[in-house]
Every structure is written in structure tokens, then in C-alpha cells.
C-alpha atoms as a PDB file:
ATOM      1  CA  UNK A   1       0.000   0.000   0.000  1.00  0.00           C
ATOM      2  CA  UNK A   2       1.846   3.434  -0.803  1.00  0.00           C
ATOM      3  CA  UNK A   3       0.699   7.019   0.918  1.00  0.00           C
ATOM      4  CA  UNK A   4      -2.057   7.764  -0.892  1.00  0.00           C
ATOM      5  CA  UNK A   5      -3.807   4.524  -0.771  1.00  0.00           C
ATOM      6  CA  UNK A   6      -3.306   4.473   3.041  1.00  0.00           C
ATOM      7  CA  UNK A   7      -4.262   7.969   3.505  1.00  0.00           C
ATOM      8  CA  UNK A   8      -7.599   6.820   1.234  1.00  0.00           C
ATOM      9  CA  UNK A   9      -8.243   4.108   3.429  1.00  0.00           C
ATOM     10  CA  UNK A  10      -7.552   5.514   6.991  1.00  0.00           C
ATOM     11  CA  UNK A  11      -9.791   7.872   8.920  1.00  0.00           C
ATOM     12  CA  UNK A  12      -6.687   9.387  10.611  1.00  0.00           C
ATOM     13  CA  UNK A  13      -2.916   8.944  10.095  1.00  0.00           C
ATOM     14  CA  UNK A  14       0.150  10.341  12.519  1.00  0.00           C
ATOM     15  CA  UNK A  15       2.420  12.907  11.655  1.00  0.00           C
ATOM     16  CA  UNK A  16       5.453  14.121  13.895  1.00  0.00           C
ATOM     17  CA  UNK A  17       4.940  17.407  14.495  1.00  0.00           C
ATOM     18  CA  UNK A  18       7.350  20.721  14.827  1.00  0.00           C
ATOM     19  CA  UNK A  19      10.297  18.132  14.873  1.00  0.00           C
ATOM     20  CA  UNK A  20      12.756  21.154  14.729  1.00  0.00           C
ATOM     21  CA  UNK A  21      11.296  23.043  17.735  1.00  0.00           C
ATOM     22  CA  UNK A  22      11.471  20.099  19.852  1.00  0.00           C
ATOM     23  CA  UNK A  23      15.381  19.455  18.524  1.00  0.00           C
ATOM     24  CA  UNK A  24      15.873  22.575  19.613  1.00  0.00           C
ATOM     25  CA  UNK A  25      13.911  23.524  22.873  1.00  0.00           C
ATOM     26  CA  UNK A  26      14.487  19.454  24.414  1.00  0.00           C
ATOM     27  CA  UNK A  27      17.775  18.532  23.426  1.00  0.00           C
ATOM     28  CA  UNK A  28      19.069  22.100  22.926  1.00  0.00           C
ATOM     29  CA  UNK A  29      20.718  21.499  19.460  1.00  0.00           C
ATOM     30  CA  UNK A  30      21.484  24.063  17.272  1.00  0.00           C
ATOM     31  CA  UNK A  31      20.923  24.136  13.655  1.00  0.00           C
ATOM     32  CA  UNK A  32      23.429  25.140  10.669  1.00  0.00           C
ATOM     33  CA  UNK A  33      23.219  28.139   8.825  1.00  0.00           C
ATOM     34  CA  UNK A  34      22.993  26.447   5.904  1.00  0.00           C
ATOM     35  CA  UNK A  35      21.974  23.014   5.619  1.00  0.00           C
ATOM     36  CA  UNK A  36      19.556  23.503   8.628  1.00  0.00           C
ATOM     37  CA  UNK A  37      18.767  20.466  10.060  1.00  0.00           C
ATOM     38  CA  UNK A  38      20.694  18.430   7.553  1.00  0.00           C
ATOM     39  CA  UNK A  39      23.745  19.102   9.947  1.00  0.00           C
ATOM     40  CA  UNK A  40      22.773  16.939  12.920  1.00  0.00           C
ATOM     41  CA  UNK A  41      24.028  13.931  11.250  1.00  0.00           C
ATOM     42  CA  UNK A  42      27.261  14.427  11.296  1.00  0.00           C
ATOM     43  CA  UNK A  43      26.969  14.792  15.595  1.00  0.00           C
ATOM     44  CA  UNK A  44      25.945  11.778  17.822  1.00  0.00           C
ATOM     45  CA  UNK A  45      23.458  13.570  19.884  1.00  0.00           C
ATOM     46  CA  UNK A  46      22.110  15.330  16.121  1.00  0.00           C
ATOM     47  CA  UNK A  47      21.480  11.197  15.587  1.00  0.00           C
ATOM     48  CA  UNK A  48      20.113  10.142  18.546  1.00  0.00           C
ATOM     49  CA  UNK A  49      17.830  13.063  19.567  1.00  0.00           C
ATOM     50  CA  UNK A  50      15.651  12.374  16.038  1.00  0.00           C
ATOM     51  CA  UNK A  51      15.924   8.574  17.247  1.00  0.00           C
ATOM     52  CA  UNK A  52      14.334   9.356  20.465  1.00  0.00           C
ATOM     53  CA  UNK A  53      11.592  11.700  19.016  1.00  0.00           C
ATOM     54  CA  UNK A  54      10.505   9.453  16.260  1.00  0.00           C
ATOM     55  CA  UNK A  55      10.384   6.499  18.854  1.00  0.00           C
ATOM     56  CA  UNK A  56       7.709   8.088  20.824  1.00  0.00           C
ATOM     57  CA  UNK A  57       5.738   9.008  17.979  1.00  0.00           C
ATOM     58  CA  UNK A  58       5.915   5.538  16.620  1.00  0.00           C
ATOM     59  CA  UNK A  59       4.845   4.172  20.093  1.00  0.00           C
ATOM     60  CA  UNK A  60       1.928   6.734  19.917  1.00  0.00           C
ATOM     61  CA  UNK A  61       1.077   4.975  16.718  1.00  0.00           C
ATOM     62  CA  UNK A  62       1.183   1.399  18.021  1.00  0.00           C
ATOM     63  CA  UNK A  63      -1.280   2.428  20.663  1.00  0.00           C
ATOM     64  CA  UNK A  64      -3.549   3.774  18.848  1.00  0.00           C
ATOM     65  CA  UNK A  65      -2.835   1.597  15.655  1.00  0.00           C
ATOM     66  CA  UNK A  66      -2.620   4.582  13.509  1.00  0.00           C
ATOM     67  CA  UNK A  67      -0.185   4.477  10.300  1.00  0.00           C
ATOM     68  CA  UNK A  68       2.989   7.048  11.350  1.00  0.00           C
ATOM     69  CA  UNK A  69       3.853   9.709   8.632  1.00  0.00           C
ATOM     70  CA  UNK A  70       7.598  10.543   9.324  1.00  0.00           C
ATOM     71  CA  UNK A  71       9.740  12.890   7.508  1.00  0.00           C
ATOM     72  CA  UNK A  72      13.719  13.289   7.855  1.00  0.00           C
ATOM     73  CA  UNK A  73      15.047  16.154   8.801  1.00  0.00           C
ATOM     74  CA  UNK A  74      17.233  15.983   5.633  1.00  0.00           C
ATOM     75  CA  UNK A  75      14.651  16.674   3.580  1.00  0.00           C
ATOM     76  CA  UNK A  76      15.521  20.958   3.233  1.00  0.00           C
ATOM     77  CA  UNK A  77      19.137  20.724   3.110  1.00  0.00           C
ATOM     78  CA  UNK A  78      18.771  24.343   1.586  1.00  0.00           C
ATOM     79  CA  UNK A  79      16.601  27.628   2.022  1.00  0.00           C
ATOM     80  CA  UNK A  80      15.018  26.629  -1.312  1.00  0.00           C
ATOM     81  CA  UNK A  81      11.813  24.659   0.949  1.00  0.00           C
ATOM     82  CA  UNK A  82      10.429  21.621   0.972  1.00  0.00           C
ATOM     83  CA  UNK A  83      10.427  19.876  -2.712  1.00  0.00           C
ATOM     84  CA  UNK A  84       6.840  18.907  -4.213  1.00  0.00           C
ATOM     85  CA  UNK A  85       5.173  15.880  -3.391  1.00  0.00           C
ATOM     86  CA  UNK A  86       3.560  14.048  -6.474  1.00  0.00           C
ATOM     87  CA  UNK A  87       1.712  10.565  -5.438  1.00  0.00           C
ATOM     88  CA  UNK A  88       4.532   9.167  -8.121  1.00  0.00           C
ATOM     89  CA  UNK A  89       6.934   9.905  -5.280  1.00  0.00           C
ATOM     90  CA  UNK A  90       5.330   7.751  -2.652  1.00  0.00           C
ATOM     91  CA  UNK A  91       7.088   4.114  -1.785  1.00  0.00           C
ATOM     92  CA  UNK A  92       4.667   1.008  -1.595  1.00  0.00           C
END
């Protein structure tokens, strides 16, 4: 089943939500002037923290057996934005 087919079939789906302000304000990392978020790879608490967040949303998920939408941090390496979403793009 890709996205759109679950997202058809579901009443409600998961997202993480304000993933950077949590980075930020729990785990006090700071972000790079240019690849943003992209950055916190190359540290081990930039790994972990992301780890930790997506691991109680995912739990959230399981209890409430909701599908989890997740998206890496990786995803605006540049001040361009977010790229567009076609349902082509979606993995099954």
C-alpha cells in the first residue's frame, strides 16, 4: 500500500509534528546556517535526539494503531523549501 492509498483508506494517520522546535527547545541542538537540520548527522546527539523523538511518535502509533507519517530532517538541506510531493513519489 503506498501514501495515498493508506491515507484513502484511513480515517486518521500520525504525523510528527514541529520536529525542529522540539530538537531545539528538548535537546538544545542548534541548527546550521545552511543546511539547517541536515547538519545533525554528522553529531551523535544530532542522531540520537531524532531517534528518540521518532520512537515516541511511533509508540503513539502502536497504541492507537494509527499508520505514522515521518519525515527526515534531511529533507531541506537548503533555504530553497520543501520539494513537491507528487503521489509518483510515494514508496509502496
Amino acid at each position: 500500500m503506498d501514501l495515498t492509498e493508506c491515507f484513502a483508506a484511513r480515517e486518521s494517520l500520525l504525523m510528527e509534528g514541529a520536529l525542529g522546535e522540539r530538537l531545539k527547545r528538548e535537546y538544545h541542538l542548534e541548527f546550521d546556517g545552511d543546511v539547517v537540520m541536515a547538519g545533525l548527522v554528522y553529531r551523535e546527539e544530532g542522531r540520537r535526539a531524532p531517534e528518540a523523538l521518532w520512537g515516541e511518535y511511533a509508540a503513539i502509533a502502536g497504541e492507537f494503531s494509527l499508520p505514522l507519517l515521518a519525515t527526515p530532517p534531511t529533507r531541506r538541506g537548503n533555504r530553497v523549501g520543501p520539494l513537491p510531493v507528487f503521489p509518483g513519489n510515494c514508496a509502496g
